[in-house]
N, C-alpha and C. Protein backbone atom coordinates (compact mmCIF):
# COMPACT_ATOMS: atom_id res chain seq x y z
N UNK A 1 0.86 -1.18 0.00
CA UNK A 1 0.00 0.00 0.00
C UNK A 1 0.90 1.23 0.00
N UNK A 2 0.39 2.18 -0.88
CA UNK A 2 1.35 3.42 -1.02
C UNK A 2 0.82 4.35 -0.14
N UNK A 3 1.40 5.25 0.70
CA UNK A 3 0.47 6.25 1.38
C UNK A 3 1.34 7.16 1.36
N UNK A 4 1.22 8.17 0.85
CA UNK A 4 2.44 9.68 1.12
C UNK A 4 1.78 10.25 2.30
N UNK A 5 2.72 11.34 2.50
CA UNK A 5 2.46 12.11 3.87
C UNK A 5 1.54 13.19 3.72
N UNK A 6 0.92 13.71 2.86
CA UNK A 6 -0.23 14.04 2.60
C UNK A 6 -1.23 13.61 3.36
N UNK A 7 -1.73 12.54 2.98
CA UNK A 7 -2.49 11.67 3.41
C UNK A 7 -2.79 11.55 4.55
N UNK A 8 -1.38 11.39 4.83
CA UNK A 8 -1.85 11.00 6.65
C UNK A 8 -1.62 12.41 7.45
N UNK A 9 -1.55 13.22 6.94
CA UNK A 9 -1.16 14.63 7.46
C UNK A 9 -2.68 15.18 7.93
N UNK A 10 -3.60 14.59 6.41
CA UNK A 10 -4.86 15.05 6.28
C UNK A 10 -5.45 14.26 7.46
N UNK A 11 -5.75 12.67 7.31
CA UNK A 11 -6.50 11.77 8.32
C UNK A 11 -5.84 12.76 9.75
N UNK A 12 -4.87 12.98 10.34
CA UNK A 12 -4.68 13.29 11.57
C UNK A 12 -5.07 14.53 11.86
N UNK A 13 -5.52 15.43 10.85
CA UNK A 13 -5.85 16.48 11.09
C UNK A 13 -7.31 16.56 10.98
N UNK A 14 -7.81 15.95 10.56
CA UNK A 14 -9.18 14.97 10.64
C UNK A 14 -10.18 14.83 11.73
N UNK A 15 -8.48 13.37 12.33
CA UNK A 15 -8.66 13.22 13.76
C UNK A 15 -8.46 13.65 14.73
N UNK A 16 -7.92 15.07 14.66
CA UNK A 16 -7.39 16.27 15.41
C UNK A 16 -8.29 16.58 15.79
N UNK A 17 -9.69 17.57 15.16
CA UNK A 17 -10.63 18.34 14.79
C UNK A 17 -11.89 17.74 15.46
N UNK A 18 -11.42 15.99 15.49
CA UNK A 18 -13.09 15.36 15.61
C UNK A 18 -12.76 15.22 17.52
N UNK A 19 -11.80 14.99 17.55
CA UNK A 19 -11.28 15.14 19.10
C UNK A 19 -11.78 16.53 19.75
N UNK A 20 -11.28 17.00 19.09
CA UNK A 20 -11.80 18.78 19.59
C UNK A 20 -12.83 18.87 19.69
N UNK A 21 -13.65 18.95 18.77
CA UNK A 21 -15.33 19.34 18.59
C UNK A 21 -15.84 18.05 19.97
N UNK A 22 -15.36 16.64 20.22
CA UNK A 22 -15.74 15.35 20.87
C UNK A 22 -15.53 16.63 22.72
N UNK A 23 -14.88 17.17 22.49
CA UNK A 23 -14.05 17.63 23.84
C UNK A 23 -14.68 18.80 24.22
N UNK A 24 -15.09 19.82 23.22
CA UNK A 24 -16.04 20.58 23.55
C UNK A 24 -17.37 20.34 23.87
N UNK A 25 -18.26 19.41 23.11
CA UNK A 25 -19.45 19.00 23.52
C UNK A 25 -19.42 17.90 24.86
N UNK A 26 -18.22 17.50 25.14
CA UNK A 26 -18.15 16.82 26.39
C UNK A 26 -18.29 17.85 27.44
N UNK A 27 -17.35 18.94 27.27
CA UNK A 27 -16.92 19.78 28.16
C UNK A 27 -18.47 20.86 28.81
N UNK A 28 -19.52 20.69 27.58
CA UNK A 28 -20.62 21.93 27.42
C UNK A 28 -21.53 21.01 28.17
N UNK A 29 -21.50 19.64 28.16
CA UNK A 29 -22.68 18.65 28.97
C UNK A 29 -22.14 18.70 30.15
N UNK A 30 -20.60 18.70 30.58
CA UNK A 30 -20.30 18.58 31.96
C UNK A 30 -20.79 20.18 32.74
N UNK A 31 -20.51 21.17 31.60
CA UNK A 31 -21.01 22.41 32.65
C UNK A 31 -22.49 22.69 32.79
N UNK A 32 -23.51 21.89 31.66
CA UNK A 32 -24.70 22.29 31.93
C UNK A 32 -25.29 21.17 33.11
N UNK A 33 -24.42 19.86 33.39
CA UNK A 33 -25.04 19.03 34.41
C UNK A 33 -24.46 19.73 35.93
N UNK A 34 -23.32 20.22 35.64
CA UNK A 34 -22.50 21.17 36.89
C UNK A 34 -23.51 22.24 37.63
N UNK A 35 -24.22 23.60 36.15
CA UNK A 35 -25.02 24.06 36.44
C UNK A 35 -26.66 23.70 37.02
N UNK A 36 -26.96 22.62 36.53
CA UNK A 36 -28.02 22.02 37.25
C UNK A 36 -28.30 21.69 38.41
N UNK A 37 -27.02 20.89 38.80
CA UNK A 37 -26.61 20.42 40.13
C UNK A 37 -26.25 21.61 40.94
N UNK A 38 -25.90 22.86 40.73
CA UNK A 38 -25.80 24.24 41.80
C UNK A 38 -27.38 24.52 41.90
N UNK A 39 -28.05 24.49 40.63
CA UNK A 39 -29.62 25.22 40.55
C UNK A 39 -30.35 24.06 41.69
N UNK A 40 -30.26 23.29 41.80
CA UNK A 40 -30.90 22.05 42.46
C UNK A 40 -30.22 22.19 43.83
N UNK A 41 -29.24 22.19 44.37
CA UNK A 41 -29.09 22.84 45.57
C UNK A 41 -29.01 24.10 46.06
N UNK A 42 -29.43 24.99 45.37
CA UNK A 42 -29.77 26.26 45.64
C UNK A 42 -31.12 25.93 45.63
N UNK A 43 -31.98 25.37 45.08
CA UNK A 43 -33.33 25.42 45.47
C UNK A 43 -33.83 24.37 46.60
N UNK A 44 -32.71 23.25 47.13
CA UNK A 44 -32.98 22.41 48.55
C UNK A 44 -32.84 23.33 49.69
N UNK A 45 -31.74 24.60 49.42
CA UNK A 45 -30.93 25.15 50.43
C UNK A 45 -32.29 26.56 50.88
N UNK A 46 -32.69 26.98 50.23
CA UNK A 46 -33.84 28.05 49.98
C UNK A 46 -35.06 27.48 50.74
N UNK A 47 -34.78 26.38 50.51
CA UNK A 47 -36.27 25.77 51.28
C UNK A 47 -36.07 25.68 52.52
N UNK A 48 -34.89 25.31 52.98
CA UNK A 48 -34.73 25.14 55.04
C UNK A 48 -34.55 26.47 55.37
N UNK A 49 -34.43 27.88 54.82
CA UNK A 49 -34.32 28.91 55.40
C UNK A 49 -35.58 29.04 56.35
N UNK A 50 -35.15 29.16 57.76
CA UNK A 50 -36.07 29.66 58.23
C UNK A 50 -36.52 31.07 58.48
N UNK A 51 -38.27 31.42 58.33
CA UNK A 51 -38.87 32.47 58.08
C UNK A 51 -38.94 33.21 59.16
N UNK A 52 -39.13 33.04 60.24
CA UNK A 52 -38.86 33.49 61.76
C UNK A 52 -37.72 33.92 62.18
N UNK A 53 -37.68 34.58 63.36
CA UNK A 53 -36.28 35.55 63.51
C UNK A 53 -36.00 34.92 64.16
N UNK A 54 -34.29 34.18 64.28
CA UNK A 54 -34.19 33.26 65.16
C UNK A 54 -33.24 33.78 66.53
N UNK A 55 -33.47 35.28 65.98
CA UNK A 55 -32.34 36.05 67.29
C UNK A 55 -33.12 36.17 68.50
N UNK A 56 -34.68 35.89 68.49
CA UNK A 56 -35.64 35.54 69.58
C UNK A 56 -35.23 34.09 70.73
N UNK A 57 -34.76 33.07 69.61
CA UNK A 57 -34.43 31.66 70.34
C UNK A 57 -33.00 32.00 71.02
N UNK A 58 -32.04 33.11 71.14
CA UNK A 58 -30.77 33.09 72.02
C UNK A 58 -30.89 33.31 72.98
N UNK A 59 -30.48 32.73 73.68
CA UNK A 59 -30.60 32.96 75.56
C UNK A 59 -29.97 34.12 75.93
N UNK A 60 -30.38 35.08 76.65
CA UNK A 60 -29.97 36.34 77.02
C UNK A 60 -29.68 35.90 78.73
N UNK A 61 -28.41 36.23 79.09
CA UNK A 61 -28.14 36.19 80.28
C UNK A 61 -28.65 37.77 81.44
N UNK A 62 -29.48 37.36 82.64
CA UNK A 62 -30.15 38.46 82.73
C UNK A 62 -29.24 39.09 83.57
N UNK A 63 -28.01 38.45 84.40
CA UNK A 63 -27.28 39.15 85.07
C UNK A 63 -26.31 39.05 84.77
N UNK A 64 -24.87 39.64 84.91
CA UNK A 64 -23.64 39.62 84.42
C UNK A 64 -22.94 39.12 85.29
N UNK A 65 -21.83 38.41 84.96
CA UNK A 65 -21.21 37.44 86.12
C UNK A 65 -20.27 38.18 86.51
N UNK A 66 -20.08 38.41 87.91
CA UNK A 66 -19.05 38.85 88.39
C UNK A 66 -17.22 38.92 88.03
N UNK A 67 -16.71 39.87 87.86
CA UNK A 67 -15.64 39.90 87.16
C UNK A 67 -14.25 39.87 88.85
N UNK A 68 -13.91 38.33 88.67
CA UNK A 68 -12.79 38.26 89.43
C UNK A 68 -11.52 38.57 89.18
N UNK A 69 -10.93 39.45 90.64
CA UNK A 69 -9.50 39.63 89.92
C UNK A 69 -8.49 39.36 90.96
């Protein structure tokens, strides 16, 4: 089989190109499943906020403790 370097200059540049384009559409599914997965815990995290003021539930000490010296 005869093959000049043409040839295979072309096929690898071919297979250069199909790698690339393979690497970008890999790369565009990993950030839109990335982005999903933030949107989806931003909307678990939104839901346990509680609506009530919770600076009501801190225990307030009514007297101050004596300062020893």
């Amino acid at each position: 089989v005869n093959v000049d370097d043409e040839d295979i200059a072309e096929k690898v540049e071919e297979y250069a190109a199909d790698r690339e384009e393979e690497t970008e559409n890999l790369s565009d599914e990993i950030s839109d499943i990335l982005n999903e997965s933030l949107d989806t815990d931003t909307e678990e995290v939104s839901e346990d906020v509680p609506t009530e003021d919770v600076s009501e539930e801190t225990p307030v000490a009514e007297e101050e403790a004596p300062i020893s010296r």
